[in-house]
Protein backbone atom coordinates (compact mmCIF):
# COMPACT_ATOMS: atom_id res chain seq x y z
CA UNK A 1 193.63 -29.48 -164.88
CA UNK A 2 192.21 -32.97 -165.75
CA UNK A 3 194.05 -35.69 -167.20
CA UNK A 4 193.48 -38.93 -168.42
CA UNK A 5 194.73 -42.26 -166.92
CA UNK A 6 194.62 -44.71 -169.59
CA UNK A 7 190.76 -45.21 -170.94
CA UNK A 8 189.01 -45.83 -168.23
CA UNK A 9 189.58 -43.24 -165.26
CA UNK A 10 190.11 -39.31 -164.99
CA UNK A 11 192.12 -37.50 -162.78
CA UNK A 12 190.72 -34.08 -161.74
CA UNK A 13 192.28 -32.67 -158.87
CA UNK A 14 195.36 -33.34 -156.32
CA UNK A 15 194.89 -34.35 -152.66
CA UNK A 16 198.61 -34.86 -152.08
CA UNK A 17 202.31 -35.52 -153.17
CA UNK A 18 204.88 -37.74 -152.11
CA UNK A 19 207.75 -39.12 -152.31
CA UNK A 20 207.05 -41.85 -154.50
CA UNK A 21 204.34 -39.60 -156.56
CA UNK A 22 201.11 -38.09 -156.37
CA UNK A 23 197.57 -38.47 -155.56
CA UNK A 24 194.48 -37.36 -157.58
CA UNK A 25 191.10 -36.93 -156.97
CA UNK A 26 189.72 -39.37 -159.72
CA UNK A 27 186.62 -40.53 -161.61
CA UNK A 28 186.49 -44.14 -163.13
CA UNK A 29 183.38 -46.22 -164.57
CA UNK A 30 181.90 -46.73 -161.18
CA UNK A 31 182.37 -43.35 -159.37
CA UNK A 32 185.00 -41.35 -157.32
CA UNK A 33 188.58 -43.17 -156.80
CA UNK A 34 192.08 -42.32 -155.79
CA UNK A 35 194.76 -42.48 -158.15
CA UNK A 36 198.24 -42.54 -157.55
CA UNK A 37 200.42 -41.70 -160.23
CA UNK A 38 203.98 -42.73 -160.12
CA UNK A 39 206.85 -40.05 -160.68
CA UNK A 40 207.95 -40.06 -164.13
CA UNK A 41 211.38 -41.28 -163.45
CA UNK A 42 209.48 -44.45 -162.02
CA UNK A 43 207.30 -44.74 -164.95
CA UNK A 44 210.16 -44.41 -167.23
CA UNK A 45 212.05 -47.63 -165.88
CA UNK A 46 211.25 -50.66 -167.42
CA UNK A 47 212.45 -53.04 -165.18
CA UNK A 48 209.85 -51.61 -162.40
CA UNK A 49 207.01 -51.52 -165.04
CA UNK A 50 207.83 -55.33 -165.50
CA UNK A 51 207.61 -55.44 -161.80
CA UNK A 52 204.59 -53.63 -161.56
CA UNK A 53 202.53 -55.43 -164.46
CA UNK A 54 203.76 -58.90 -162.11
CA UNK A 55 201.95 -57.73 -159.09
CA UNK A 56 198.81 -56.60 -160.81
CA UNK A 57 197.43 -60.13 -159.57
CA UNK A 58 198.50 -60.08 -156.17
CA UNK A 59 197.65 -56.11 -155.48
CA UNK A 60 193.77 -56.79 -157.09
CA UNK A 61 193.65 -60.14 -154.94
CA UNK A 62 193.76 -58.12 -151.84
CA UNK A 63 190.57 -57.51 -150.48
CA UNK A 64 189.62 -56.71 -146.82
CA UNK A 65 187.20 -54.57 -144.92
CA UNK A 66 190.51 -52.58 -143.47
CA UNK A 67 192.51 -52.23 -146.71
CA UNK A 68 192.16 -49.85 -148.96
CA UNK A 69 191.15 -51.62 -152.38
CA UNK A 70 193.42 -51.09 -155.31
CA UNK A 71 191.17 -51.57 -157.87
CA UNK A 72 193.12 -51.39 -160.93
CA UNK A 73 196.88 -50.68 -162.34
CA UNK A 74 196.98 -48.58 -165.40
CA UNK A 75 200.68 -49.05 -167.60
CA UNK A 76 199.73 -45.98 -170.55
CA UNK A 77 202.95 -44.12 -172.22
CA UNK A 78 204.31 -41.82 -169.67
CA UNK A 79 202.02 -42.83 -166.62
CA UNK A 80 202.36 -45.50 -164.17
CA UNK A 81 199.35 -45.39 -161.40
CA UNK A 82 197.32 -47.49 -158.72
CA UNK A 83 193.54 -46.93 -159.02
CA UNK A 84 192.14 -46.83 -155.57
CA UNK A 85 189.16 -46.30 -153.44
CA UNK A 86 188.16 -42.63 -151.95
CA UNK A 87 188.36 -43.24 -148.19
CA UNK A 88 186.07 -40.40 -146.87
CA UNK A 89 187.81 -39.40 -144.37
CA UNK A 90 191.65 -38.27 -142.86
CA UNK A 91 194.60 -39.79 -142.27
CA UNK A 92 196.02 -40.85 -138.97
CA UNK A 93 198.94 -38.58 -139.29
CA UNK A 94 196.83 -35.54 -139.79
CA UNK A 95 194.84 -36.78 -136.33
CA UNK A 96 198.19 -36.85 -134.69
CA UNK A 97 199.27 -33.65 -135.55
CA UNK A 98 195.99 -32.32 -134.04
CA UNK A 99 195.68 -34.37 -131.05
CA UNK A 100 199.50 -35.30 -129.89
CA UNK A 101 198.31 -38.42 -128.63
CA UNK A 102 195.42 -40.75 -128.06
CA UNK A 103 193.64 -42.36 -125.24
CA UNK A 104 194.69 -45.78 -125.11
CA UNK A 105 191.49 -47.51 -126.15
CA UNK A 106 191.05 -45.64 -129.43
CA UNK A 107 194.92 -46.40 -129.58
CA UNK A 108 194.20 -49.77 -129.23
CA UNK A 109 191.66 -49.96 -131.57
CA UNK A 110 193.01 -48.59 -134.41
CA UNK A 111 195.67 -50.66 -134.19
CA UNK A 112 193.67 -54.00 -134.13
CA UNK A 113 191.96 -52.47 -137.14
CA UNK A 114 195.72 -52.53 -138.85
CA UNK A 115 196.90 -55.79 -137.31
CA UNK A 116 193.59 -57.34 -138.95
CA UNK A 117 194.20 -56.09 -142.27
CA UNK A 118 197.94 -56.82 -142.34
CA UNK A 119 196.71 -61.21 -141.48
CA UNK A 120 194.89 -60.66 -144.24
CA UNK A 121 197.90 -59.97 -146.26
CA UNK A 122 199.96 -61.73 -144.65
CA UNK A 123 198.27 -64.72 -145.50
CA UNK A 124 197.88 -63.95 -149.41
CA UNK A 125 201.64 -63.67 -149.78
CA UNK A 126 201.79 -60.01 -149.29
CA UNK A 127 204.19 -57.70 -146.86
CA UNK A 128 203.11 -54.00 -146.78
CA UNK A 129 207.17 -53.26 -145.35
CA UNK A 130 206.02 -49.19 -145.08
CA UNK A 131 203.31 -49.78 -142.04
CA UNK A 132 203.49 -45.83 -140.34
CA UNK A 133 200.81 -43.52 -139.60
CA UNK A 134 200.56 -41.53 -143.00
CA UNK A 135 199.57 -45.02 -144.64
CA UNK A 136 196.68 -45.76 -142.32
CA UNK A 137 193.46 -43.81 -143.64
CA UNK A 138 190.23 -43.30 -140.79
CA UNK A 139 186.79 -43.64 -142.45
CA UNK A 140 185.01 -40.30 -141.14
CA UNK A 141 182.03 -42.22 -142.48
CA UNK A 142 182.40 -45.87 -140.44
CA UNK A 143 180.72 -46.59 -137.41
CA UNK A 144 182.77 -45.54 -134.29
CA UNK A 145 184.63 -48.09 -132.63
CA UNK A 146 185.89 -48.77 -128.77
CA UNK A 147 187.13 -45.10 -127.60
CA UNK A 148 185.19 -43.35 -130.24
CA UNK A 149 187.79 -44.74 -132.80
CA UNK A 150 186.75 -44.02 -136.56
CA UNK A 151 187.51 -47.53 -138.50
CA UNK A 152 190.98 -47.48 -139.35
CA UNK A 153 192.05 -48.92 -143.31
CA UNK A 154 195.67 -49.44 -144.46
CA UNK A 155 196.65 -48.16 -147.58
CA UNK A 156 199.60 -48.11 -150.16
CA UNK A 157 200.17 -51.31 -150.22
CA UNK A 158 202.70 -52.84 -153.19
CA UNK A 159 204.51 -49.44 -153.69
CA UNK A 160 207.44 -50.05 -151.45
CA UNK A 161 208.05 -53.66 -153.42
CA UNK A 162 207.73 -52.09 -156.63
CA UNK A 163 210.01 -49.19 -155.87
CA UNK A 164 212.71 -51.82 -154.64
CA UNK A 165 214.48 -52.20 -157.38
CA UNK A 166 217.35 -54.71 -157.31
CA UNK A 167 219.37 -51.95 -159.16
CA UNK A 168 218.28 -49.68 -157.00
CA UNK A 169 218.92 -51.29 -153.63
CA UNK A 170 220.84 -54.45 -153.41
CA UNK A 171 223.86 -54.91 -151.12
CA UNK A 172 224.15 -50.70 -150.38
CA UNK A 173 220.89 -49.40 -150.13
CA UNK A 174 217.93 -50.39 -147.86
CA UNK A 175 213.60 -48.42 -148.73
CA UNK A 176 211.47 -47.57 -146.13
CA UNK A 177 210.83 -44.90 -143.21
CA UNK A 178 213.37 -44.81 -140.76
CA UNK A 179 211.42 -44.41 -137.93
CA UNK A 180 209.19 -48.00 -138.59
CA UNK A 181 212.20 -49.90 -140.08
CA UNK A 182 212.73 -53.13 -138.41
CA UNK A 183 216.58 -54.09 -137.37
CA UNK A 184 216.28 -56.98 -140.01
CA UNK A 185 215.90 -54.55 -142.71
CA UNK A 186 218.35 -52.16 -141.14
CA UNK A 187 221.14 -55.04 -141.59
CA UNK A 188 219.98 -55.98 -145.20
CA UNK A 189 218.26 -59.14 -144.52
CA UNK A 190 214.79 -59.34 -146.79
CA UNK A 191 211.55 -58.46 -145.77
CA UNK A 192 208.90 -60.80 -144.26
CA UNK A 193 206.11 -60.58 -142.15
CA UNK A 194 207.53 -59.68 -139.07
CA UNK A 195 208.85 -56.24 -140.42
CA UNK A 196 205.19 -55.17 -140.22
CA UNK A 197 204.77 -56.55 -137.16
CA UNK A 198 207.33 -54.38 -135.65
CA UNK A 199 206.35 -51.26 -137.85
CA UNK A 200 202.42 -51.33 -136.53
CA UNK A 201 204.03 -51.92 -132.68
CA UNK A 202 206.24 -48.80 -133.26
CA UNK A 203 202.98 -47.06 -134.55
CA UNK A 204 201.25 -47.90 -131.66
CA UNK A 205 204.00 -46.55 -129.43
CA UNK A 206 203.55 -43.65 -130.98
CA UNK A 207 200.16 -43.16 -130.68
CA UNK A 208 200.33 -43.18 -127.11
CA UNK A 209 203.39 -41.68 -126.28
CA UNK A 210 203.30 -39.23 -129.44
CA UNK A 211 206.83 -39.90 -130.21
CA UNK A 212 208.44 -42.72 -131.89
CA UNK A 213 210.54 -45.18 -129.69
CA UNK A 214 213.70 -44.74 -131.55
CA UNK A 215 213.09 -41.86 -133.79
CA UNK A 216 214.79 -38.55 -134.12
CA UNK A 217 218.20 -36.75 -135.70
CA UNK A 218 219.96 -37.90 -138.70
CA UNK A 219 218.54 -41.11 -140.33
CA UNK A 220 221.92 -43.06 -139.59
CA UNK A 221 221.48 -42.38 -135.54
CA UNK A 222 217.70 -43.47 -136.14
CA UNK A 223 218.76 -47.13 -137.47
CA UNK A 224 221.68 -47.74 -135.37
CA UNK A 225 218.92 -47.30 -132.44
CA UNK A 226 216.68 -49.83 -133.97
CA UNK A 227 219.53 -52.42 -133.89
CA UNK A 228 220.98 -51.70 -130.95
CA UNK A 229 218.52 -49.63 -128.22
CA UNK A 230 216.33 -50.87 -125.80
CA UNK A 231 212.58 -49.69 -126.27
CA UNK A 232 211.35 -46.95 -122.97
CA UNK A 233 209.16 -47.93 -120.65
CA UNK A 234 206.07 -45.71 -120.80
CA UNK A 235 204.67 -44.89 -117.53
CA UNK A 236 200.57 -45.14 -117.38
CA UNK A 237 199.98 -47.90 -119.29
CA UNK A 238 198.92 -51.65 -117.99
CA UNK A 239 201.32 -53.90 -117.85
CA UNK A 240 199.81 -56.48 -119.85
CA UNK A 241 199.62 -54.10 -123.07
CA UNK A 242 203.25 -53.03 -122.24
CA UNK A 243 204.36 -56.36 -122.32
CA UNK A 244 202.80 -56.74 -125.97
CA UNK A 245 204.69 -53.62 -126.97
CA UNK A 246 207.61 -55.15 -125.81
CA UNK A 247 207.14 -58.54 -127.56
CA UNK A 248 206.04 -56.83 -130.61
CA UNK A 249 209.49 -54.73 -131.03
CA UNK A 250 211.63 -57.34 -130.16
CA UNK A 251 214.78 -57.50 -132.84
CA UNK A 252 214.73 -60.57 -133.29
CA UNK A 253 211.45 -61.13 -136.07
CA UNK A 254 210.84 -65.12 -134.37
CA UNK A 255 209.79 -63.62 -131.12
CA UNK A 256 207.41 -61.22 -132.62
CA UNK A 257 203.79 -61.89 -132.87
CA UNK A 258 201.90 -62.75 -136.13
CA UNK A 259 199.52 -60.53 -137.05
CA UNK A 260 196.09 -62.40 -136.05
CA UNK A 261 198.04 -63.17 -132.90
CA UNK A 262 198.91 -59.41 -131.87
CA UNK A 263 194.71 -58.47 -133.01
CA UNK A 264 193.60 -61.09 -130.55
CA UNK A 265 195.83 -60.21 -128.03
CA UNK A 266 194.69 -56.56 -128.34
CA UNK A 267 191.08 -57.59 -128.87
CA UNK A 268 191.05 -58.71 -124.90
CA UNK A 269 193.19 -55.43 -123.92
CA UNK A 270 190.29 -53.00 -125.15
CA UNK A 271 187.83 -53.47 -121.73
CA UNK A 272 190.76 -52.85 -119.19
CA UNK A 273 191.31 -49.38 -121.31
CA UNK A 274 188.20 -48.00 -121.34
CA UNK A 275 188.21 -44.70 -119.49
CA UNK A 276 191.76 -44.17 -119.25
CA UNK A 277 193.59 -40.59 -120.73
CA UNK A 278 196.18 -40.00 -123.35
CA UNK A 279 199.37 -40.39 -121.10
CA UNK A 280 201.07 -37.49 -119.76
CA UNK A 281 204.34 -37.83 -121.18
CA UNK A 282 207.17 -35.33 -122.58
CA UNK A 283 207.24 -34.89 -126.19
CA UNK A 284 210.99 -35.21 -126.97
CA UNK A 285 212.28 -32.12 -128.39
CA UNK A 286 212.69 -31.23 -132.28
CA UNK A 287 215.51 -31.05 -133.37
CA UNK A 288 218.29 -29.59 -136.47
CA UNK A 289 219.68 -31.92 -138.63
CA UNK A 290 222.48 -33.43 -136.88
CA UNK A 291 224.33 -34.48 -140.66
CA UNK A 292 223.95 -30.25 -141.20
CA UNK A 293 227.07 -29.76 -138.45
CA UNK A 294 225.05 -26.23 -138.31
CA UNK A 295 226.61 -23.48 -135.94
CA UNK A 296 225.94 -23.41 -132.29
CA UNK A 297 223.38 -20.43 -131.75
CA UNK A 298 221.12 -20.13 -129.38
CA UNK A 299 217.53 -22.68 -129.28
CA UNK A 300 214.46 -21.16 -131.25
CA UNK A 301 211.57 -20.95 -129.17
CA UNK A 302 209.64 -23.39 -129.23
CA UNK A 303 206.87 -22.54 -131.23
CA UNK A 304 209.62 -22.35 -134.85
CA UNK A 305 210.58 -26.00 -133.83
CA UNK A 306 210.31 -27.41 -136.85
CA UNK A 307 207.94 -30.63 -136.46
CA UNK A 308 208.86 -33.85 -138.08
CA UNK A 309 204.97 -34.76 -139.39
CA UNK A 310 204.03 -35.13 -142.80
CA UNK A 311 201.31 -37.26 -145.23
CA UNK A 312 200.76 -38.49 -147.78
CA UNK A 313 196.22 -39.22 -148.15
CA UNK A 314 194.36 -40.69 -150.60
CA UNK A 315 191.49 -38.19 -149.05
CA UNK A 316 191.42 -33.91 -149.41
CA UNK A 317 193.34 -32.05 -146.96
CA UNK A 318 195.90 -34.12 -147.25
CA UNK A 319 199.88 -32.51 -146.68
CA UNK A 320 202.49 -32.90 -148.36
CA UNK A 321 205.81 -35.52 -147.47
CA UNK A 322 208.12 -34.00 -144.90
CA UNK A 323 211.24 -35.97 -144.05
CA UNK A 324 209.37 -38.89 -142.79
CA UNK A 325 209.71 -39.89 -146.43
CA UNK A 326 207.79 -43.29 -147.59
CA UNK A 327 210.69 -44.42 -149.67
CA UNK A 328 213.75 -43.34 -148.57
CA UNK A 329 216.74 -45.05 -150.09
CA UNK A 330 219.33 -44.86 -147.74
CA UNK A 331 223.21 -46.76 -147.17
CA UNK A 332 222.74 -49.56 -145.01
CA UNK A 333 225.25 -48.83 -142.04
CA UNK A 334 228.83 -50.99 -141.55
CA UNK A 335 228.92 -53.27 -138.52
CA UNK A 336 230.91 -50.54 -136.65
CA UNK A 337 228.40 -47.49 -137.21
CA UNK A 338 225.89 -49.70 -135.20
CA UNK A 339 227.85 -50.22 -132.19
CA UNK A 340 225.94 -47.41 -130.78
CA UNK A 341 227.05 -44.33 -129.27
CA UNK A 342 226.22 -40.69 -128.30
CA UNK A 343 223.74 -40.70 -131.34
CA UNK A 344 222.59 -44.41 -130.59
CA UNK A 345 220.59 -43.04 -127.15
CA UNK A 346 216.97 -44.38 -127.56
CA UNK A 347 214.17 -40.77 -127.21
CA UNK A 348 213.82 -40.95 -123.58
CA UNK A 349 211.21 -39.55 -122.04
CA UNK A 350 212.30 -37.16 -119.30
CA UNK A 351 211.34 -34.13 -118.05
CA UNK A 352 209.99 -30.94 -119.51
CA UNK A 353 212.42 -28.62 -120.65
CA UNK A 354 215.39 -30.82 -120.61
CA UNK A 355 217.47 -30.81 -123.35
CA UNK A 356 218.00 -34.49 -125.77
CA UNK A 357 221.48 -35.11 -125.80
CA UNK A 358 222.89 -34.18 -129.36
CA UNK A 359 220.43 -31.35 -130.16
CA UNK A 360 220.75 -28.24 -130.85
CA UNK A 361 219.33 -27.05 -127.50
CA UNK A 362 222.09 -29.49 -125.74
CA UNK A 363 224.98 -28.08 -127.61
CA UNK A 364 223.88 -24.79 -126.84
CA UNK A 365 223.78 -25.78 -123.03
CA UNK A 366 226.90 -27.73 -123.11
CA UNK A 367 228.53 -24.44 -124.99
CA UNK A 368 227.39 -22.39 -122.20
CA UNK A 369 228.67 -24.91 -119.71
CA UNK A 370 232.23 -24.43 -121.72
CA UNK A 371 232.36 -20.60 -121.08
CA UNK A 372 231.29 -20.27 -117.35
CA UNK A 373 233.81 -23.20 -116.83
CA UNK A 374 236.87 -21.10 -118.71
CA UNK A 375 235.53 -18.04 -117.02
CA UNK A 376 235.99 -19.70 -113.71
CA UNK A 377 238.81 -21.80 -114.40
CA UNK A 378 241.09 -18.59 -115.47
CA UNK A 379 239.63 -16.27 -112.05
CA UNK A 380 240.80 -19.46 -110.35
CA UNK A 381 244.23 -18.55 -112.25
CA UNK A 382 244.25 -15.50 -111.45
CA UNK A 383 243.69 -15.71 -107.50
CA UNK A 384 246.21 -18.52 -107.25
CA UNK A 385 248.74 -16.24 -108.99
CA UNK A 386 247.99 -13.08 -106.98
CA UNK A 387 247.76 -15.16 -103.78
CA UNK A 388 251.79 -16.54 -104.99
CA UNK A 389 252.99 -13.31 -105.64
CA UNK A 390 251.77 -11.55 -102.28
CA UNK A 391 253.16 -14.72 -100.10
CA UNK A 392 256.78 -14.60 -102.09
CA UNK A 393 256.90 -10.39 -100.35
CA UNK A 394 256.85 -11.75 -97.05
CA UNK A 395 258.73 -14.44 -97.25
CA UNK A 396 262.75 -14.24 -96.91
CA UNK A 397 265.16 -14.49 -99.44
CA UNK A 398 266.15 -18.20 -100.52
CA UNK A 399 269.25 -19.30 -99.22
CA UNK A 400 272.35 -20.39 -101.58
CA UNK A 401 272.27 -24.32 -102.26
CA UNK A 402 275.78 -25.61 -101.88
CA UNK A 403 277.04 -28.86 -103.39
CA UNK A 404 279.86 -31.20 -102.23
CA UNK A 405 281.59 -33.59 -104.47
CA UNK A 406 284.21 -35.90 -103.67
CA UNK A 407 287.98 -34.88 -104.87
């Protein structure tokens, strides 16, 4: 059912909900657009509407041929929305869902792509702070790029700053994905650039190795291993990209890269890639909810894994939000619950089949391991006892201890 959005635009039809609202299929004064409504419970704090009329300036400034243009911001009664353009297109979440992972050089180029937009930004003023793959939109409609890349366009940006409160977040509470937070954020320092810089490195981990570097179980495990893990070497890839990885999730935000930096750097990566596969590396495993405490039973196959993907488009087709929420508001962990741990172990890869320690399928094992051990332990028992009580037939009675003690 259409609806208006203030005077100017309609919104006809949804492409997609998240966590911070939903977007419609929209028609303004000069053709198609994207709107993103904010939920109601958003629209109804003042405060944030203050916030949001403030960055009406900065949001419009922000114009780049890999950002997605917000065009207008529409304060009317009940609704609070972003006016976009219609990328034409998918989102890069949706192509990693379908393809795993990509050949380096398309890799590689979306990313430079990203890291172009984000100096843009950078040097208005602005920090995106939720950089991850359901915020980067491809242009079906662009000319292909190095490794048949579409043209890669960031979107959403200004939602995580408006969302962040003060109320809503200072001291306790810390917004973003877990999986692209940078250990700055994770101890409750403020965002700069370098949070983005770290965010688009851990994206381009991912697109590689098709898992995060410290992602998986319970959100608290995921930010302990952002402040405390070493990133995983991923076998296949030259070292001088590696090396940029490396440099580009470093946890301290000085050593990072600036944006233009990490495009030019990439820029003279893209020839030695050319050619090269997706890397043949082990998907780490999904996994339950570690918070859950669920029963030990026995691993679902792995086909009713549940997969930890989700998105959030401005295009059709889009899904919805799964836990890889774009504004999660989350405790920010004591000194002590990030000194690491079973739960602080970095996703390794390793080899196929093996179990990630603290999943469901190593509990299982380990439960397994329990039985078979008490099984043998008590035959052990037993022999030892039967072997005692057949020696003590054969053996002669115990003579009579006498004692002496002086009169």
């Amino acid at each position: 059912m259409a609806r208006n959005i203030g005077s100017r635009y309609t919104a006809n039809q949804i492409l997609g909900r998240g966590s911070a609202g939903t977007v419609w299929l929209g028609e303004g004064p000069d053709g198609p657009v994207a709107i993103k409504i904010l939920r109601e419970d958003l629209a109804s704090d003042q405060e944030l509407v203050g916030r949001f009329v403030q960055e009406r300036t900065a949001l419009l400034g922000l114009e780049h041929p890999h950002i997605v243009t917000v065009r207008d911001l529409v304060v009317d009664g009940n609704d609070l929305a972003l006016v976009m353009d219609l990328v034409r297109g998918t989102d890069l979440r949706t192509r990693l869902d379908r393809e795993r992972r990509l050949a380096p050089e398309a890799a590689v180029a979306i990313v430079v792509d990203i890291a172009d937009a984000l100096a843009a930004a950078h040097a208005a003023g602005v920090v995106h702070r939720d950089v991850k793959p359901e915020n980067v939109l491809l242009d079906m409609r662009g000319p292909l790029g190095p490794g048949g890349a579409h043209p890669a366009l960031l979107t959403d940006f200004g939602v995580a700053k408006l969302i962040d409160a003060p109320k809503r977040t200072r001291v306790t509470k810390i917004i973003g994905t877990p999986d692209y937070l940078a250990p700055e954020i994770v101890e409750g320092l403020p965002p700069r650039a370098a949070v983005d810089i770290y965010a688009l490195a851990t994206v381009l981990y991912e697109l590689l190795a098709g898992f995060t570097p410290f992602g998986g179980g319970h959100p608290g495990a995921v930010l302990r291993r952002h402040v405390t893990e070493t990133v995983v070497p991923l076998p296949g890839i030259p070292e001088e990209l590696w090396q940029l990885l490396v440099q580009c999730l470093a946890k301290a935000p000085a050593s990072r890269l600036r944006a233009s930096e990490l495009a030019a750097r990439l820029r003279e990566q893209l020839p030695t890639l050319a050619g090269i596969p997706p890397l043949d590396v082990d998907e780490p495993d999904a996994e339950a909810p570690e918070e859950a405490h669920a029963p030990e039973q026995d691993p679902a196959p792995a086909a009713e894994l549940p997969r930890r993907r989700g998105a959030v488009s401005l295009v059709q087709g889009s899904k919805p939000d799964s836990n890889r929420d774009t504004h999660t508001s989350m405790r920010v962990p004591a000194p002590d619950e990030l000194a690491g741990g079973a739960l602080g172990t970095a996703r390794v890869p390793r080899p196929a089949g093996a179990p990630r320690p603290g999943s469901a399928r190593h509990r299982a094992a380990a439960r397994r391991r329990r039985i078979t051990f008490g099984v043998a332990g008590a035959l052990l028992v037993a022999a030892v006892g039967i072997g005692a009580w057949a020696a003590s037939d054969d053996d002669p009675p115990p003579r009579p201890s006498h004692s002496t003690s002086a009169p």
